[in-house]
PDB file of N, CA and C in Angstrom:
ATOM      1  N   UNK A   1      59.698 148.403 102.015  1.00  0.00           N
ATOM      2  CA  UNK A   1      60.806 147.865 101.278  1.00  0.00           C
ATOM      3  C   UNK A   1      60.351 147.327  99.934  1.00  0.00           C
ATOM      4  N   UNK A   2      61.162 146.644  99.426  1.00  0.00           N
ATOM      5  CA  UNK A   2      61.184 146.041  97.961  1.00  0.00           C
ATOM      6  C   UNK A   2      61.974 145.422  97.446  1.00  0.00           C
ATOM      7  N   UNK A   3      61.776 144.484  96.495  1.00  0.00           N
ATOM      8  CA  UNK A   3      62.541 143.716  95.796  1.00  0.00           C
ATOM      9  C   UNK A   3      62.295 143.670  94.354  1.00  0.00           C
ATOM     10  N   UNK A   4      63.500 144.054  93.657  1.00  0.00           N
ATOM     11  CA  UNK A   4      63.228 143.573  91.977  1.00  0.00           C
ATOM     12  C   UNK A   4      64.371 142.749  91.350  1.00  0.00           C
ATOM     13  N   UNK A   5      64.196 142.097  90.572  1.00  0.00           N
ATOM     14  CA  UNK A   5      65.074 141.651  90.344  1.00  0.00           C
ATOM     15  C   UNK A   5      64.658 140.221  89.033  1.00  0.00           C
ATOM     16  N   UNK A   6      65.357 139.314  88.653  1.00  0.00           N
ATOM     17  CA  UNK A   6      64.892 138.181  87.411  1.00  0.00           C
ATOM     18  C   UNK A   6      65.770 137.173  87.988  1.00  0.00           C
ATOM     19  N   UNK A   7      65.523 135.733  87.322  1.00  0.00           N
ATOM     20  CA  UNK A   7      66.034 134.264  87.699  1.00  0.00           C
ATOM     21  C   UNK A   7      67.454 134.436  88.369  1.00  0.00           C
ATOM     22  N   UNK A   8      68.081 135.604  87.969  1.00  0.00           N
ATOM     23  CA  UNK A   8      69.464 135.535  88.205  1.00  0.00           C
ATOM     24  C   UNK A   8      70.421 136.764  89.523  1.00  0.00           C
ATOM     25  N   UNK A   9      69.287 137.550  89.278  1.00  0.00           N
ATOM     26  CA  UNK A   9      69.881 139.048  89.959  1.00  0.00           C
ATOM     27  C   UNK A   9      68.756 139.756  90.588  1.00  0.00           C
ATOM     28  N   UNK A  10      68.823 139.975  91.925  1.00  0.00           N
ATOM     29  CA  UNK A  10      67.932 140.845  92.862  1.00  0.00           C
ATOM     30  C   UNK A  10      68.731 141.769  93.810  1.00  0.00           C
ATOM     31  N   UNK A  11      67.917 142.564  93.379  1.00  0.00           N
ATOM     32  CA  UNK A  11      68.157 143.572  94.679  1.00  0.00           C
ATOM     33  C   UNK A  11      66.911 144.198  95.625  1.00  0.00           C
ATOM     34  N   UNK A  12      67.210 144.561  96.859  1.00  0.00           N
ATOM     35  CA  UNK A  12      66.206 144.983  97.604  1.00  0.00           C
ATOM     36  C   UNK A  12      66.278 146.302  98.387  1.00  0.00           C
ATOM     37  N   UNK A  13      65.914 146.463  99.043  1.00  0.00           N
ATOM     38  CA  UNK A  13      65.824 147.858  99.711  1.00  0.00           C
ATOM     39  C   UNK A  13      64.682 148.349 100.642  1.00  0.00           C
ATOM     40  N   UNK A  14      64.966 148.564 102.054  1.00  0.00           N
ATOM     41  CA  UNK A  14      63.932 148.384 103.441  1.00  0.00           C
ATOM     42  C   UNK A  14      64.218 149.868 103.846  1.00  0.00           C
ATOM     43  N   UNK A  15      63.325 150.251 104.611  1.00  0.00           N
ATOM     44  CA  UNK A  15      63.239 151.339 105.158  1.00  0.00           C
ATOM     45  C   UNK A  15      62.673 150.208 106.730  1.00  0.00           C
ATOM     46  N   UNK A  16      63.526 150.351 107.908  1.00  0.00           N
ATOM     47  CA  UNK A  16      63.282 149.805 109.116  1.00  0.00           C
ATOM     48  C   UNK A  16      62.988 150.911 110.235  1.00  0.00           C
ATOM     49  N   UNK A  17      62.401 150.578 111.386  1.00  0.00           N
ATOM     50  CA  UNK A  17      61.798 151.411 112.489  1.00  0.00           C
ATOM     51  C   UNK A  17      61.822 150.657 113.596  1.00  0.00           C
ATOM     52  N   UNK A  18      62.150 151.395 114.782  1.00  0.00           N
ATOM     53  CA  UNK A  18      60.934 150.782 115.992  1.00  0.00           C
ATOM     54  C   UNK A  18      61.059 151.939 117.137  1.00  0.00           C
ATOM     55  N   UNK A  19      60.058 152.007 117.859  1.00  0.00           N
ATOM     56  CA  UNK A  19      59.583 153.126 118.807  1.00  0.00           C
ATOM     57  C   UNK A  19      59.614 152.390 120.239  1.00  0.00           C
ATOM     58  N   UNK A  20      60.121 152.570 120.972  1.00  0.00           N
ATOM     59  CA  UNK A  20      59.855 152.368 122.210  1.00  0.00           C
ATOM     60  C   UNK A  20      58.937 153.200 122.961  1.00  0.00           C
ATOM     61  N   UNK A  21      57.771 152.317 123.381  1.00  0.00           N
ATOM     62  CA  UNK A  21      56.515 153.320 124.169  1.00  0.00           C
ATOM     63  C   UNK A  21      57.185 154.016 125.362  1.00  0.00           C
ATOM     64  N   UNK A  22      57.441 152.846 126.420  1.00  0.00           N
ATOM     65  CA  UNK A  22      58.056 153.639 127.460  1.00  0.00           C
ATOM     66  C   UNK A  22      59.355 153.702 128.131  1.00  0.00           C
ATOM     67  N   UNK A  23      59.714 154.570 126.898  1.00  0.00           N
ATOM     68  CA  UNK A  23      61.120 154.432 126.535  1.00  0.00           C
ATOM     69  C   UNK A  23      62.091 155.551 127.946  1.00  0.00           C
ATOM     70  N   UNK A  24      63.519 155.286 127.609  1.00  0.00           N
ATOM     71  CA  UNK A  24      64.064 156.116 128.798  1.00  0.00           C
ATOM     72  C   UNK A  24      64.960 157.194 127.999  1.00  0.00           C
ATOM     73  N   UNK A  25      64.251 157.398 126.757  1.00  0.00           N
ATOM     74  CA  UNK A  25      64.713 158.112 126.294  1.00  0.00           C
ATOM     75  C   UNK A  25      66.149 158.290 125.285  1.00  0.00           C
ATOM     76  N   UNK A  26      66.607 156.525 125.095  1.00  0.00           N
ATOM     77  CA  UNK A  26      68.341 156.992 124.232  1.00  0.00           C
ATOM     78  C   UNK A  26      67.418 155.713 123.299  1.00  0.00           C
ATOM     79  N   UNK A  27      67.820 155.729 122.658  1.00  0.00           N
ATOM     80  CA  UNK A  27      67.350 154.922 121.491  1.00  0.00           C
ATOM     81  C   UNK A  27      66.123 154.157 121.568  1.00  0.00           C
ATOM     82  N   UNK A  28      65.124 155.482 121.537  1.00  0.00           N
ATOM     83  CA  UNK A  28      63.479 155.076 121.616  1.00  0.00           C
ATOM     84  C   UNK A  28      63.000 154.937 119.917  1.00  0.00           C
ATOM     85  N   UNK A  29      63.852 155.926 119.190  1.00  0.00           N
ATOM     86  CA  UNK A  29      62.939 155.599 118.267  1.00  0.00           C
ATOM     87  C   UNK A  29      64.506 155.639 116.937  1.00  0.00           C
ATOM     88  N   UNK A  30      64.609 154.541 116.248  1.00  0.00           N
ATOM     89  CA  UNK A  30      65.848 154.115 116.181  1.00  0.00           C
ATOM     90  C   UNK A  30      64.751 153.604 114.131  1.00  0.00           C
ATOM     91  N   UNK A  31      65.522 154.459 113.063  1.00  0.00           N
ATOM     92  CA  UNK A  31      65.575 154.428 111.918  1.00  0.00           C
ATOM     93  C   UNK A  31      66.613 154.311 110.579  1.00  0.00           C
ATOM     94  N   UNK A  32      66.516 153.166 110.102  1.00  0.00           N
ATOM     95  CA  UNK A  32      67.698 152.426 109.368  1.00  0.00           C
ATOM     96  C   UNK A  32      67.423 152.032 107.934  1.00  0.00           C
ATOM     97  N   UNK A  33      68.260 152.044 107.598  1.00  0.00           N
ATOM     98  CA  UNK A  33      68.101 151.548 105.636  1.00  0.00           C
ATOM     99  C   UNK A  33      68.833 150.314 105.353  1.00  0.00           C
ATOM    100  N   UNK A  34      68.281 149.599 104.629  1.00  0.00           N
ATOM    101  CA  UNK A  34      69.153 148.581 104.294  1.00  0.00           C
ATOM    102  C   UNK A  34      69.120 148.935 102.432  1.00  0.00           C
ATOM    103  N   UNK A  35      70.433 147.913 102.120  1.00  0.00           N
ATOM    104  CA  UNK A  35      70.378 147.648 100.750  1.00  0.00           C
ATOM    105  C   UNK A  35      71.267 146.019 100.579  1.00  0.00           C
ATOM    106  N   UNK A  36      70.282 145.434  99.642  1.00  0.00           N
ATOM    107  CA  UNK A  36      71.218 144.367  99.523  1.00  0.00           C
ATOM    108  C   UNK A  36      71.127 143.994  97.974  1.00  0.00           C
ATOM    109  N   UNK A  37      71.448 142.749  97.896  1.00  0.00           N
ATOM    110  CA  UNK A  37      72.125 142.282  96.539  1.00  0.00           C
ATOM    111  C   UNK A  37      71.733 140.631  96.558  1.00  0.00           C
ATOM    112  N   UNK A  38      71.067 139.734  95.699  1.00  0.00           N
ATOM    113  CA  UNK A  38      71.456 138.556  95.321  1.00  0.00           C
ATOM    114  C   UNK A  38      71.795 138.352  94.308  1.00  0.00           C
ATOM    115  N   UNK A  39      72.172 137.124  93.649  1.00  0.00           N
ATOM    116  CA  UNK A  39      73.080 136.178  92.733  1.00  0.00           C
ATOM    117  C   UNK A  39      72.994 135.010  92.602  1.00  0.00           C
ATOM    118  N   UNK A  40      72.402 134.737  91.215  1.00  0.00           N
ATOM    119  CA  UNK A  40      72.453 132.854  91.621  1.00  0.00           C
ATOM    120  C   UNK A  40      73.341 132.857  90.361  1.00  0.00           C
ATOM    121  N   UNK A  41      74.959 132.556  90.711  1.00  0.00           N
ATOM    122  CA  UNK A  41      75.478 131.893  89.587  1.00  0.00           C
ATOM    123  C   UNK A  41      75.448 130.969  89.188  1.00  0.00           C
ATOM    124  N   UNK A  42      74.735 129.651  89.473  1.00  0.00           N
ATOM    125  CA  UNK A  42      74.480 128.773  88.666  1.00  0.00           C
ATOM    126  C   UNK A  42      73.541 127.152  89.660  1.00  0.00           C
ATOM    127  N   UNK A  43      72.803 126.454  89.488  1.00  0.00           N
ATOM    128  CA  UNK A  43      72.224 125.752  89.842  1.00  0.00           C
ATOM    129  C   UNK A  43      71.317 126.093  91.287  1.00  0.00           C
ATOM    130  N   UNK A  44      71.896 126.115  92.173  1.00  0.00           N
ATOM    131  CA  UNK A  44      71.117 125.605  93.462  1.00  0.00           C
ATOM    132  C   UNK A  44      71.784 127.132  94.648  1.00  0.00           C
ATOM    133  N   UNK A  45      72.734 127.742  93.764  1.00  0.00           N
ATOM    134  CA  UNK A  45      73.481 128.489  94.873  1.00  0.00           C
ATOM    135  C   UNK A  45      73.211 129.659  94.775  1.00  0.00           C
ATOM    136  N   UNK A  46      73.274 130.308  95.501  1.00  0.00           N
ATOM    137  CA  UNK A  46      72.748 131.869  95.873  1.00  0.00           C
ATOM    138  C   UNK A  46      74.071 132.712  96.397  1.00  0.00           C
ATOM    139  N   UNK A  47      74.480 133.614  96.173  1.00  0.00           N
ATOM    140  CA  UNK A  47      75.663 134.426  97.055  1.00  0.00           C
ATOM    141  C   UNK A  47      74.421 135.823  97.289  1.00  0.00           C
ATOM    142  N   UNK A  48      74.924 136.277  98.510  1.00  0.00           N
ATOM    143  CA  UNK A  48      74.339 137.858  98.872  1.00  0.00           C
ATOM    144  C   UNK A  48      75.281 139.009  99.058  1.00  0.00           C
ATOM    145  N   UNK A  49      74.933 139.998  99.550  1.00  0.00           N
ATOM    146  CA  UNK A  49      75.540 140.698 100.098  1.00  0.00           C
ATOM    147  C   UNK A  49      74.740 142.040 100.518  1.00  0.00           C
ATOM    148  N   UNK A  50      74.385 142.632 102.133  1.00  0.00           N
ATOM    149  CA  UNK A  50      74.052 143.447 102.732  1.00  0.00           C
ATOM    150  C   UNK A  50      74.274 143.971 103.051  1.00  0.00           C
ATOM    151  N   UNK A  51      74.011 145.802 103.097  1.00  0.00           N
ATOM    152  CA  UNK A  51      74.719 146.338 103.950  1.00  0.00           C
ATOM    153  C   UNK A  51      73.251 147.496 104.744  1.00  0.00           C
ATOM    154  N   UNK A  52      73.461 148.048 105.624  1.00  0.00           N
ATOM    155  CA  UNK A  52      72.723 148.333 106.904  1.00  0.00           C
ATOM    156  C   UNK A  52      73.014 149.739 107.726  1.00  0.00           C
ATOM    157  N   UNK A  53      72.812 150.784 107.296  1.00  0.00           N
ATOM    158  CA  UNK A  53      73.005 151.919 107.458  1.00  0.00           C
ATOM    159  C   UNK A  53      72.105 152.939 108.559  1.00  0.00           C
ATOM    160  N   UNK A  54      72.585 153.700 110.017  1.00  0.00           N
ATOM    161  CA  UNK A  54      71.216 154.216 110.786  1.00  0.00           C
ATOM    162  C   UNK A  54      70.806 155.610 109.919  1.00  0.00           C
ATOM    163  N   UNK A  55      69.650 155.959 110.099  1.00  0.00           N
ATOM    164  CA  UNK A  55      69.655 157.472 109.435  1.00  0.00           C
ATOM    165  C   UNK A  55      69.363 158.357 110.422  1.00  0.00           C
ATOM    166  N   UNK A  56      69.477 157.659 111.551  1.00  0.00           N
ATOM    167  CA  UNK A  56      69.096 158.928 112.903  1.00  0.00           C
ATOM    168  C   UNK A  56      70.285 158.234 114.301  1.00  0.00           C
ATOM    169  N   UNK A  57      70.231 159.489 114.771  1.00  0.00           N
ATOM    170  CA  UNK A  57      71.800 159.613 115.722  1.00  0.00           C
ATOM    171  C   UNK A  57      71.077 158.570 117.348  1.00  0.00           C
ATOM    172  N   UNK A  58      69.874 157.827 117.024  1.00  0.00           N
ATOM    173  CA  UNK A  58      69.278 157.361 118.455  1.00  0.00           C
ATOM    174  C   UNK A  58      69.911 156.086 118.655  1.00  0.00           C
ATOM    175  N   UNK A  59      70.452 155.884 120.027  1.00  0.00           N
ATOM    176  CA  UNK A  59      70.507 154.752 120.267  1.00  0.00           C
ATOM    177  C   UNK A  59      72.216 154.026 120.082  1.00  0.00           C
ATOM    178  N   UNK A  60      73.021 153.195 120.774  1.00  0.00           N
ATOM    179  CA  UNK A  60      74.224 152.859 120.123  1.00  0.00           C
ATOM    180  C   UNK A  60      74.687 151.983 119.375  1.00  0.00           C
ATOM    181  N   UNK A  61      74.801 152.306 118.071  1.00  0.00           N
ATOM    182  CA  UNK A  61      75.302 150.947 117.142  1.00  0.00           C
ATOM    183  C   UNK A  61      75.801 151.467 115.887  1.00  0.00           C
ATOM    184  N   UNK A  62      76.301 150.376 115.135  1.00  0.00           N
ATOM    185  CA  UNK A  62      77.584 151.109 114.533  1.00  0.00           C
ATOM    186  C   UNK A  62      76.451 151.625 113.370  1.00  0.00           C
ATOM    187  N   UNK A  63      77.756 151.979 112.519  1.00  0.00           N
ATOM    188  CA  UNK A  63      77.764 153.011 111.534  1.00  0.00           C
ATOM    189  C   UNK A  63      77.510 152.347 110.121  1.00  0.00           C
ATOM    190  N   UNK A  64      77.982 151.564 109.844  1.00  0.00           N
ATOM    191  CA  UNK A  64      77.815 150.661 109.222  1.00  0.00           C
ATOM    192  C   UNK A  64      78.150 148.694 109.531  1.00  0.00           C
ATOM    193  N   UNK A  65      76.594 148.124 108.832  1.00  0.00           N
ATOM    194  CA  UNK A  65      76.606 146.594 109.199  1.00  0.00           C
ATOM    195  C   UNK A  65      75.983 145.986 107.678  1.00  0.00           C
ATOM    196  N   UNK A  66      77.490 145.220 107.807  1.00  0.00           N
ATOM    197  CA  UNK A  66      77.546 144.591 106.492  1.00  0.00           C
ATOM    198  C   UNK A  66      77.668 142.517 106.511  1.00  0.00           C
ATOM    199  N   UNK A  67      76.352 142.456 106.014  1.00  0.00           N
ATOM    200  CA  UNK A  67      76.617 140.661 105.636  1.00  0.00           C
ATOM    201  C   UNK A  67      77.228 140.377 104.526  1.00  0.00           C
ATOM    202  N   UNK A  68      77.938 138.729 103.809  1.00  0.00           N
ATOM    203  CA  UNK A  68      77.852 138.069 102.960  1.00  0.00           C
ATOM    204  C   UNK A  68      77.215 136.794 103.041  1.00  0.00           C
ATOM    205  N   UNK A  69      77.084 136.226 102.061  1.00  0.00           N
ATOM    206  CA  UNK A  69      76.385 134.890 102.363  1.00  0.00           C
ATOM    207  C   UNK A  69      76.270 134.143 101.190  1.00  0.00           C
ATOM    208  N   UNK A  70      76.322 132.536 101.576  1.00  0.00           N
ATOM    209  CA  UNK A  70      76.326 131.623 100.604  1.00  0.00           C
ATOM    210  C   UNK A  70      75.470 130.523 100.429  1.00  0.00           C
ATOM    211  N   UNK A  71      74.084 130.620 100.078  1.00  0.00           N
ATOM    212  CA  UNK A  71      73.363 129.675 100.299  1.00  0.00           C
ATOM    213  C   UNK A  71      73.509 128.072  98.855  1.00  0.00           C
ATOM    214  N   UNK A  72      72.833 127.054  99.749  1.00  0.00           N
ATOM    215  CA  UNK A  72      72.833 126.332  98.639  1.00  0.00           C
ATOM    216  C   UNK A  72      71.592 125.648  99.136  1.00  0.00           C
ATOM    217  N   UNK A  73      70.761 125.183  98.148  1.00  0.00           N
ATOM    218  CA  UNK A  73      69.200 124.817  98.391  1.00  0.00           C
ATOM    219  C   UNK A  73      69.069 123.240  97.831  1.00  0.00           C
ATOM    220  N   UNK A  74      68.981 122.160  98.708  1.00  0.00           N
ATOM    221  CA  UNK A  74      68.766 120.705  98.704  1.00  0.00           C
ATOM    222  C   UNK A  74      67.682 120.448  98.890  1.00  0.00           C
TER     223      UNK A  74
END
């Protein structure tokens, strides 16, 4: 993965995995992308936004998984 971004604006981007050794065979080996987004509009606060995509048919879960979020840092 990776992140670029300056004081104000980031973005990132993961390439995720995992293998099950002794697996039973339905979602042993399960491969996903993320992309997200930050924002600090002004002082202490952060907004995000994620979203979470599979690139292989293993295993059951949706199709798309999307966060927002609002941090503030004290």
């Amino acid at each position: 993965g990776f992140d670029l971004g300056s004081s104000r604006y980031t973005v990132a981007a993961d390439l995720l995995g995992s293998h099950e050794l002794d697996g039973d065979g339905v979602g042993d080996d399960i491969v996903d992308a993320t992309l997200g987004a930050k924002w600090n509009p002004f002082g202490r606060v952060i907004a995000a936004v994620n979203a979470r995509v599979p690139l292989n048919d293993a295993g059951l879960r949706s199709a798309l998984t999307t966060t927002v979020s609002v941090e503030y840092g004290f």
